[in-house]
Protein backbone atom coordinates (compact mmCIF):
# COMPACT_ATOMS: atom_id res chain seq x y z
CA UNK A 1 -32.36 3.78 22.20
CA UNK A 2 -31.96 4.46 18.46
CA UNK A 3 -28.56 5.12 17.04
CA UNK A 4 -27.31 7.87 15.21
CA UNK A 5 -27.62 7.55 11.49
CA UNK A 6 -25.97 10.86 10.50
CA UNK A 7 -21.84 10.63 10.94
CA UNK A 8 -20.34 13.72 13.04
CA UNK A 9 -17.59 16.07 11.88
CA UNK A 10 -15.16 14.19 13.27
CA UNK A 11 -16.53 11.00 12.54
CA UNK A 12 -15.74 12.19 9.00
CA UNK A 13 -12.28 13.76 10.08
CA UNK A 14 -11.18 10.59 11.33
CA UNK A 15 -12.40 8.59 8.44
CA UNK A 16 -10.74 10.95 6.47
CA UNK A 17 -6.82 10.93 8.01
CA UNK A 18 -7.10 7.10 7.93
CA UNK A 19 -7.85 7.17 4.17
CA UNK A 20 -4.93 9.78 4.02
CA UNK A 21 -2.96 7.53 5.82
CA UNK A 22 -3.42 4.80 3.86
CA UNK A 23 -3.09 6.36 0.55
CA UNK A 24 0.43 7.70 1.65
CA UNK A 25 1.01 4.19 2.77
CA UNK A 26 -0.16 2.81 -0.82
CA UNK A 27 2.40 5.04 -2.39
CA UNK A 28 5.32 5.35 -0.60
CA UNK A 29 5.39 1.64 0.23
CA UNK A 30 4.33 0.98 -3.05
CA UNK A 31 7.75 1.52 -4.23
CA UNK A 32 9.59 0.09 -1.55
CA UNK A 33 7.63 -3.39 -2.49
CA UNK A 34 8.08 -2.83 -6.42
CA UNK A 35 11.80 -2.11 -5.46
CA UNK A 36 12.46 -5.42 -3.35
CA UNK A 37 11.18 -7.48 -5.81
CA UNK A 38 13.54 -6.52 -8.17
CA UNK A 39 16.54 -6.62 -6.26
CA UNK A 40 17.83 -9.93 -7.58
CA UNK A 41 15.96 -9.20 -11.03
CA UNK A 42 17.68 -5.71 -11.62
CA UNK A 43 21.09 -6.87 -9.46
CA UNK A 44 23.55 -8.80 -11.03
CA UNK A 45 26.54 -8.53 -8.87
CA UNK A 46 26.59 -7.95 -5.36
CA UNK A 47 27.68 -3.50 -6.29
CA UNK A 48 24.18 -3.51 -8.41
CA UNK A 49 22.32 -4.65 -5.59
CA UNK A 50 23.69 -2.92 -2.82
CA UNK A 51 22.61 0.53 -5.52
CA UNK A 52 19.12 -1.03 -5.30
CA UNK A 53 19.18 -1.51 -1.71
CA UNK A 54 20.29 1.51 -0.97
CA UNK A 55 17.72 3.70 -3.20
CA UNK A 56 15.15 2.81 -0.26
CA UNK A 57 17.49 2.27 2.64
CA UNK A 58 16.91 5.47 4.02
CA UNK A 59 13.17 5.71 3.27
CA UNK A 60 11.76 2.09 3.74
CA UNK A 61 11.09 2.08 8.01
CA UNK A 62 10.12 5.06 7.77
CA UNK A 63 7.28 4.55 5.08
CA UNK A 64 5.87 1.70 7.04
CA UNK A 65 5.06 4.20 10.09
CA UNK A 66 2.77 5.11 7.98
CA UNK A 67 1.04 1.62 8.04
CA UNK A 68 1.30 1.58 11.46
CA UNK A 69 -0.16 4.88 12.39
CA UNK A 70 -3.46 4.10 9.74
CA UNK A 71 -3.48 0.79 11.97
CA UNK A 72 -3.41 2.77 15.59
CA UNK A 73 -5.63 5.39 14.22
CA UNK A 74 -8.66 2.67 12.98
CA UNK A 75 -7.96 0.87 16.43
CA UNK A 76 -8.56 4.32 18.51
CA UNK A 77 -11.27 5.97 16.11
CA UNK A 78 -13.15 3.50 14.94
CA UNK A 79 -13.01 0.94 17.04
CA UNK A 80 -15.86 -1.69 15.98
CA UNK A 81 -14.25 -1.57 12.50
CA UNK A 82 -10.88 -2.33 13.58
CA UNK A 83 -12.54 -5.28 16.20
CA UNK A 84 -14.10 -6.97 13.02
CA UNK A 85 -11.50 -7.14 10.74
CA UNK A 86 -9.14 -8.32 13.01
CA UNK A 87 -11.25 -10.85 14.97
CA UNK A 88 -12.53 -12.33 11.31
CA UNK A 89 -9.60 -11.65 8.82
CA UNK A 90 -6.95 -13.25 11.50
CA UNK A 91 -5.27 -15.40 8.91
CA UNK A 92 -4.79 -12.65 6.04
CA UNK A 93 -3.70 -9.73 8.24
CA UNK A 94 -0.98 -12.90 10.05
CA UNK A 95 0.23 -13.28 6.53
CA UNK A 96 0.60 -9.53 6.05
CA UNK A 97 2.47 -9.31 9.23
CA UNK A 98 4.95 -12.26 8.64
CA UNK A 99 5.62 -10.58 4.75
CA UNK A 100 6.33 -7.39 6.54
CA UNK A 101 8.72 -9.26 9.36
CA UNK A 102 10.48 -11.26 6.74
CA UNK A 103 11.29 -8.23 4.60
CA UNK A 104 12.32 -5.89 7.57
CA UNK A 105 14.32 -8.93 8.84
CA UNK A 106 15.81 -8.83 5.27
CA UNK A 107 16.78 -5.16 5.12
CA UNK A 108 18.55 -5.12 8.10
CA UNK A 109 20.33 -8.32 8.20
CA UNK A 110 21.67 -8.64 4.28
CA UNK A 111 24.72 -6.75 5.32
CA UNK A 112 25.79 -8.73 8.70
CA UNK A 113 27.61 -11.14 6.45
CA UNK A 114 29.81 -11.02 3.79
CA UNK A 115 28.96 -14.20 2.32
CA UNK A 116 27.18 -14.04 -1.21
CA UNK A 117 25.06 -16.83 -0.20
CA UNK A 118 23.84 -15.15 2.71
CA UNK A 119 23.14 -11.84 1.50
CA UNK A 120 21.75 -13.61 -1.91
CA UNK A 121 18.93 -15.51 0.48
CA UNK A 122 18.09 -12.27 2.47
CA UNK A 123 17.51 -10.49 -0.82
CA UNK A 124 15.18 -13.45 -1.94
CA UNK A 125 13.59 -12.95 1.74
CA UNK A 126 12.81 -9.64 0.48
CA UNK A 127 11.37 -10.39 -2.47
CA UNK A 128 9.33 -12.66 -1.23
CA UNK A 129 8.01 -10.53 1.81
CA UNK A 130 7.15 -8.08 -0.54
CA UNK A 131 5.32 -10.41 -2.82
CA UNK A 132 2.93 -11.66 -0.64
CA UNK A 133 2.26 -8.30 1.44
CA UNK A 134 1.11 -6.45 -1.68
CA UNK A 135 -0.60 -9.44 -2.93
CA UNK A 136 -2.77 -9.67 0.19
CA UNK A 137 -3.38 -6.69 0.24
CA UNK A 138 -4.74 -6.44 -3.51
CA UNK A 139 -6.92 -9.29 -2.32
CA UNK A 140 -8.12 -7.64 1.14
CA UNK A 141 -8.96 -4.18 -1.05
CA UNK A 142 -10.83 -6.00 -3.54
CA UNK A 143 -13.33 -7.20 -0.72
CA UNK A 144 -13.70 -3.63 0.89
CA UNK A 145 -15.12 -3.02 -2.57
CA UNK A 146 -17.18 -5.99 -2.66
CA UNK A 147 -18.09 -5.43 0.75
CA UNK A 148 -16.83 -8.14 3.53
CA UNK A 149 -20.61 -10.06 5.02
CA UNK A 150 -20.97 -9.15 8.42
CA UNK A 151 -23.37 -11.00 11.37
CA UNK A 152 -24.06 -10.47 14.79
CA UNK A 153 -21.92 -12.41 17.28
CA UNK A 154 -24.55 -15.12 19.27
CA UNK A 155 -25.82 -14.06 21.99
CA UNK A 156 -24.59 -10.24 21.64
CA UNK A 157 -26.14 -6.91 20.06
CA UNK A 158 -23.33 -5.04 20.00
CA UNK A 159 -20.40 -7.40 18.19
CA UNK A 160 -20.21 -8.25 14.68
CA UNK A 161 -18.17 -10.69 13.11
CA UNK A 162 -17.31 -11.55 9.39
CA UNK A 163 -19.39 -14.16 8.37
CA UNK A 164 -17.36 -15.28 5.25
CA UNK A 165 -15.12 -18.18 5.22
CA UNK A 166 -11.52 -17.39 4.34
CA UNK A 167 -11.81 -18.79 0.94
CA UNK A 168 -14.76 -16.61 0.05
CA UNK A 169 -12.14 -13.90 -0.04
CA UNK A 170 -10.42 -15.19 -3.10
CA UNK A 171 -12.98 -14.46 -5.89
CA UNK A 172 -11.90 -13.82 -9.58
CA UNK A 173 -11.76 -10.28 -8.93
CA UNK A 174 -9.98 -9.99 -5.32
CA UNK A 175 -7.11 -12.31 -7.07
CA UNK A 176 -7.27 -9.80 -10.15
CA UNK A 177 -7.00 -7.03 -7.84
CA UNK A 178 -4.05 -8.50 -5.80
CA UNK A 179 -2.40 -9.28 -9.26
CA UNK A 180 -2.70 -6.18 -10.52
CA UNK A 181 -1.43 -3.89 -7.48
CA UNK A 182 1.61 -6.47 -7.45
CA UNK A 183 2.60 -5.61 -10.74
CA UNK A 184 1.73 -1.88 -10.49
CA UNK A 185 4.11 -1.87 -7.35
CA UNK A 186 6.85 -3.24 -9.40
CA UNK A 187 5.87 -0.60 -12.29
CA UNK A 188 6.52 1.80 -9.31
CA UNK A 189 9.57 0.73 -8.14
CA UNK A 190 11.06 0.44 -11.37
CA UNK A 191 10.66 3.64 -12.09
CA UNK A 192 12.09 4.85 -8.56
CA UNK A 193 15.10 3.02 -9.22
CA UNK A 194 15.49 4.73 -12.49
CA UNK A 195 14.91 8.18 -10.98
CA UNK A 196 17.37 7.15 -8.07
CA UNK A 197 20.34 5.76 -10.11
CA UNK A 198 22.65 5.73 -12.74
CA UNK A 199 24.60 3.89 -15.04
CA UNK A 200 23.90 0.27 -16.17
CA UNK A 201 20.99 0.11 -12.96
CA UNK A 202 19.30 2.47 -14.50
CA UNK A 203 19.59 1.51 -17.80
CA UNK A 204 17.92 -1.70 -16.85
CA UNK A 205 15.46 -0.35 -14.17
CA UNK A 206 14.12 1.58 -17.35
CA UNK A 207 13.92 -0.68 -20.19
CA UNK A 208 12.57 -3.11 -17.17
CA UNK A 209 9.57 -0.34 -16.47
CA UNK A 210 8.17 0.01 -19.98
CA UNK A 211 8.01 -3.54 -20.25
CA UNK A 212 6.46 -3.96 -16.91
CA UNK A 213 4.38 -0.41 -17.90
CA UNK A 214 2.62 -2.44 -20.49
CA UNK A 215 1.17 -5.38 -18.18
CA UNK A 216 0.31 -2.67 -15.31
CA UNK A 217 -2.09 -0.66 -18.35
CA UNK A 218 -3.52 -4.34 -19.47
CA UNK A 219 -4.09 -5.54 -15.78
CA UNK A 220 -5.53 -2.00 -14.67
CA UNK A 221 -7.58 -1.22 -17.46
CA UNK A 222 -9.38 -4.79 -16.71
CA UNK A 223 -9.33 -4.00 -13.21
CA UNK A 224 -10.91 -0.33 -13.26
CA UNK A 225 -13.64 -1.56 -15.82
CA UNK A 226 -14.57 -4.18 -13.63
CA UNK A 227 -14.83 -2.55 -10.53
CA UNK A 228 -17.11 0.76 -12.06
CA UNK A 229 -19.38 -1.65 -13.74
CA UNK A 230 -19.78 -3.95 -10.95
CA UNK A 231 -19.48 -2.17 -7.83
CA UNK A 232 -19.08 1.73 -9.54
CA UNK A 233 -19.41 4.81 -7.24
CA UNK A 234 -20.91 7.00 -10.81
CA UNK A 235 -19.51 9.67 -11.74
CA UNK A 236 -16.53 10.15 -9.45
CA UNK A 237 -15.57 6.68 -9.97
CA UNK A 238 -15.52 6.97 -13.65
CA UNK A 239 -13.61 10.33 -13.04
CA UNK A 240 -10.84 8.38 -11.23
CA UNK A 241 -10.92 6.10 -13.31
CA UNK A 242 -9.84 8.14 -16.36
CA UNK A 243 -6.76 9.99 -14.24
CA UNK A 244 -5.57 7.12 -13.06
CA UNK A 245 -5.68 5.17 -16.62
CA UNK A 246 -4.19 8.50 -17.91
CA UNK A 247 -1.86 8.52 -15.13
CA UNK A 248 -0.53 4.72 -16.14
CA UNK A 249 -0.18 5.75 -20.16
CA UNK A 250 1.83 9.17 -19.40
CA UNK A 251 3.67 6.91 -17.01
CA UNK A 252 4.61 4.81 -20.06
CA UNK A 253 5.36 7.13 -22.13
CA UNK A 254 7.82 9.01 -19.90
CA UNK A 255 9.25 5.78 -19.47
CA UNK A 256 10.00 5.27 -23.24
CA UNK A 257 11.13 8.84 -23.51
CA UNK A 258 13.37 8.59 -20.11
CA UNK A 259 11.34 10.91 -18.25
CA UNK A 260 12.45 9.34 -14.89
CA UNK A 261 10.80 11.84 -12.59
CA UNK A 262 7.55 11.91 -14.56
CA UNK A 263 7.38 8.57 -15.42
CA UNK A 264 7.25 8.18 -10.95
CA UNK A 265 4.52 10.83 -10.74
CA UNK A 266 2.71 9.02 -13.23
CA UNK A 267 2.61 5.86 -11.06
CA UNK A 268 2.03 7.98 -7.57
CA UNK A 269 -0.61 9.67 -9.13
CA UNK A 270 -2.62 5.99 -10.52
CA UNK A 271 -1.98 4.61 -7.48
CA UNK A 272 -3.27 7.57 -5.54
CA UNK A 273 -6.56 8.02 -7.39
CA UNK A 274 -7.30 4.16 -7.73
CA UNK A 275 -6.60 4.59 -3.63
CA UNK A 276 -9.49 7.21 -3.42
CA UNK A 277 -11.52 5.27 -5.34
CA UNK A 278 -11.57 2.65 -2.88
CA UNK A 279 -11.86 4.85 -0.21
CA UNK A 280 -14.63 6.62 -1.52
CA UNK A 281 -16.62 2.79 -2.09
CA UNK A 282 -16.16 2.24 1.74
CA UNK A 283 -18.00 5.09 2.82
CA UNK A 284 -20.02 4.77 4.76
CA UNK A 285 -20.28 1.32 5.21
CA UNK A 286 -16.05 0.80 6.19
CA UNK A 287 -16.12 -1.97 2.90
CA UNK A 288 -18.54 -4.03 4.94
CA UNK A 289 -22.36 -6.19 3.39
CA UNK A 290 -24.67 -5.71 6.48
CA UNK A 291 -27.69 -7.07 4.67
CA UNK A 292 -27.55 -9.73 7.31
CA UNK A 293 -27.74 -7.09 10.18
CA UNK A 294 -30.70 -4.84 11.56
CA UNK A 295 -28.29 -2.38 13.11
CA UNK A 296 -25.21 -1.81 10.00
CA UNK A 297 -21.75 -1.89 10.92
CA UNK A 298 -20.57 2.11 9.54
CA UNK A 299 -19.08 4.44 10.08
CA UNK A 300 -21.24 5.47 13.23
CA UNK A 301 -21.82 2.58 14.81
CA UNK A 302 -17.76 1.59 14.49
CA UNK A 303 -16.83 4.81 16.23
CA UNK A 304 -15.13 5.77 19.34
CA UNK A 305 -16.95 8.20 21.85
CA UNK A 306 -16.65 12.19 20.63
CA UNK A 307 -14.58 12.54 23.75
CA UNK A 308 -12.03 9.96 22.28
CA UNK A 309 -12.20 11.45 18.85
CA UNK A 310 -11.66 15.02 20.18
CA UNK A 311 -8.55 14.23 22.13
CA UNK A 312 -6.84 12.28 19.24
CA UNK A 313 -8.06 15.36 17.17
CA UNK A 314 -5.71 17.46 19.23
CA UNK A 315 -3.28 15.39 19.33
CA UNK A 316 -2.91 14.66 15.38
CA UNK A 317 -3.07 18.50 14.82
CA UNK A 318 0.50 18.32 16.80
CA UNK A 319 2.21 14.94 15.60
CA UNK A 320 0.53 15.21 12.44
CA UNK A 321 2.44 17.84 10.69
CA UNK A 322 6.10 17.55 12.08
CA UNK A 323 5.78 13.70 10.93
CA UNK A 324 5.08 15.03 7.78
CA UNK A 325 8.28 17.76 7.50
CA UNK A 326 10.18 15.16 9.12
CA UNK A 327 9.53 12.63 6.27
CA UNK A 328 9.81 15.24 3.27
CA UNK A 329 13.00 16.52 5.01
CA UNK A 330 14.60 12.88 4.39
CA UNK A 331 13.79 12.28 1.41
CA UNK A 332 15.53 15.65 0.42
CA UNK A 333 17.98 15.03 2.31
CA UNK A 334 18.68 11.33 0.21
CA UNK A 335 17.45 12.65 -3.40
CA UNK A 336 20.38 12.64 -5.18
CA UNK A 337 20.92 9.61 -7.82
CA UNK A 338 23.59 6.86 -6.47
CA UNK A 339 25.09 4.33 -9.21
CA UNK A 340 27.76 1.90 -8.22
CA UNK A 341 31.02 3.98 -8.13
CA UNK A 342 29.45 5.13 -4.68
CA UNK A 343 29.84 1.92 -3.33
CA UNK A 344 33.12 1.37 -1.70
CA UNK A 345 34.87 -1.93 -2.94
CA UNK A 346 34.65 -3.17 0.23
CA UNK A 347 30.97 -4.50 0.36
CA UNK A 348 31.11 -6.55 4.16
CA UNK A 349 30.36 -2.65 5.07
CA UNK A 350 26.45 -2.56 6.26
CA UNK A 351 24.75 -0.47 3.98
């Protein structure tokens, strides 16, 4: 029996909410990474830090849901895609997970002790967790856009596996990549703690973000360069391309001119179209080489059954949306700028 070459509505749909899910993962994360990184660098007494802390205590669990819901989605829509990546990439996604344990571990156990010591190595847990989660991801990106080699498993017809060893995944530009999303997510959360503070925090989360400003422009204008001339997507790509190297420069500049709230925008909106960029370079193949396969590993042949698809269908219509008021609700709810005369003298209380 042949299979279908032509992707269904909701074949599309679905590919569509988990791009949508990641790309509100990419940026809302984004700053919660940026922002635990700099928690020791931004900190200098144990008041500072608790400021910094607090600017995504309220927001951080809830932007990983996001991460989790584009990870249950791919498992329950697209199956075969979710199969390979996990079955081949074990090592990189276990790194990913023990970055995001470490940090989560971090955030919710700084404030159990009093102890500088303590709370210092639980920030530096943070920091570290952070690090290494956006780095592999910059990495695993850049080989979606490369396009991870696929095979079929012996002796089946119906599994693939990645064919790659785990070094192949570090080439020159999968480590530029990861470098550069690093330092655009501390770009990011530099300038959320400027928008979120004030007083000598914000001060330094400023000056902080138009030097870090500088090095995210450098690294992405490499980066985006690279990627349209070597693996470019025409004219959308190059269209991307420009608004999200625009997006980085008025970033800057708002920066220098302490334009808090539109020097953040500027950074959402870079890392949002340099997110659909991506996105749009994995369709339809899912970021996967099947020139080693008769049958290619897509976007059809990854998919659940139409049944499956139409019953999560109804369901995300539901969820979908009050997730969505839910999460703008709290960060309304938590806008308002915090500097350290908000934190009580007595800093043993859990944040």
């Amino acid at each position: 029996m042949l299979l279908a070459t032509e992707p269904t509505t909701l074949q599309v749909v679905w590919y569509l909410l988990i791009a949508v899910l990641w790309i509100g993962y990419l940026v809302l994360e984004g700053f919660d990474y940026g922002v635990a990184m700099l928690i020791r660098v931004l900190g200098k007494n144990e008041k500072e830090r608790r400021v910094i802390v607090n600017t995504i205590g309220p927001l951080w669990d809830g932007n990983e849901v996001w991460l989790l819901t584009a990870g249950g989605a791919t498992f329950a829509a697209f199956p075969g895609w979710y199969a390979t990546l996990f079955s081949g990439l074990y090592l990189p996604l276990f790194l990913i997970l023990l970055g995001l344990i470490v940090r989560g571990v971090a955030f919710e156990y700084r404030a159990k002790n009093p102890d500088a010591a303590w709370r210092s190595r639980f920030d530096l847990m943070a920091a570290v967790g952070s690090f290494v989660v956006a780095l592999v991801f910059g990495v695993g990106f850049a080989n979606f856009i490369i396009g991870l080699p696929v095979e079929m498993a012996p002796g089946s017809q119906h599994l693939y596996v990645f064919s790659g060893g785990f070094w192949s995944l570090f080439s020159p530009f999968a480590l530029l990549c990861g470098v550069v999303l690093v330092v655009l997510f501390l770009f990011h959360g530099a300038n959320f703690i400027a928008l979120k503070t004030r007083g000598v925090v914000h001060d330094r989360a400023e000056a902080l973000a138009a030097k870090i400003g500088l090095g995210a422009i450098a690294g992405g204008a490499v980066y985006l360069l690279w990627a349209n001339l070597a693996y470019g997507i025409g004219v959308i790509g190059w269209l991307l391309t420009l608004v999200a190297a625009g997006a980085l420069i008025g970033s800057w500049v708002a920066t220098r001119a302490g334009r808090d709230g539109w020097a953040f925008v500027g950074t959402t909106l870079a890392i949002l179209a340099v997110a659909v960029w991506i996105f749009v370079r994995m369709w339809p193949n899912l970021g996967f080489d099947n020139s080693a396969v008769e049958v290619p590993l897509d976007r059809v042949s990854a998919a659940s059954t139409e049944l499956t698809l139409s019953i999560m269908t109804g369901a995300a219509v539901v969820f979908v949306p009050i997730v969505l008021v839910y999460q703008a609700w709290s960060i309304w709810v938590f806008r308002k700028r915090i500097s350290t005369k908000n934190i009580p003298d007595d800093v043993s209380v859990a944040a």
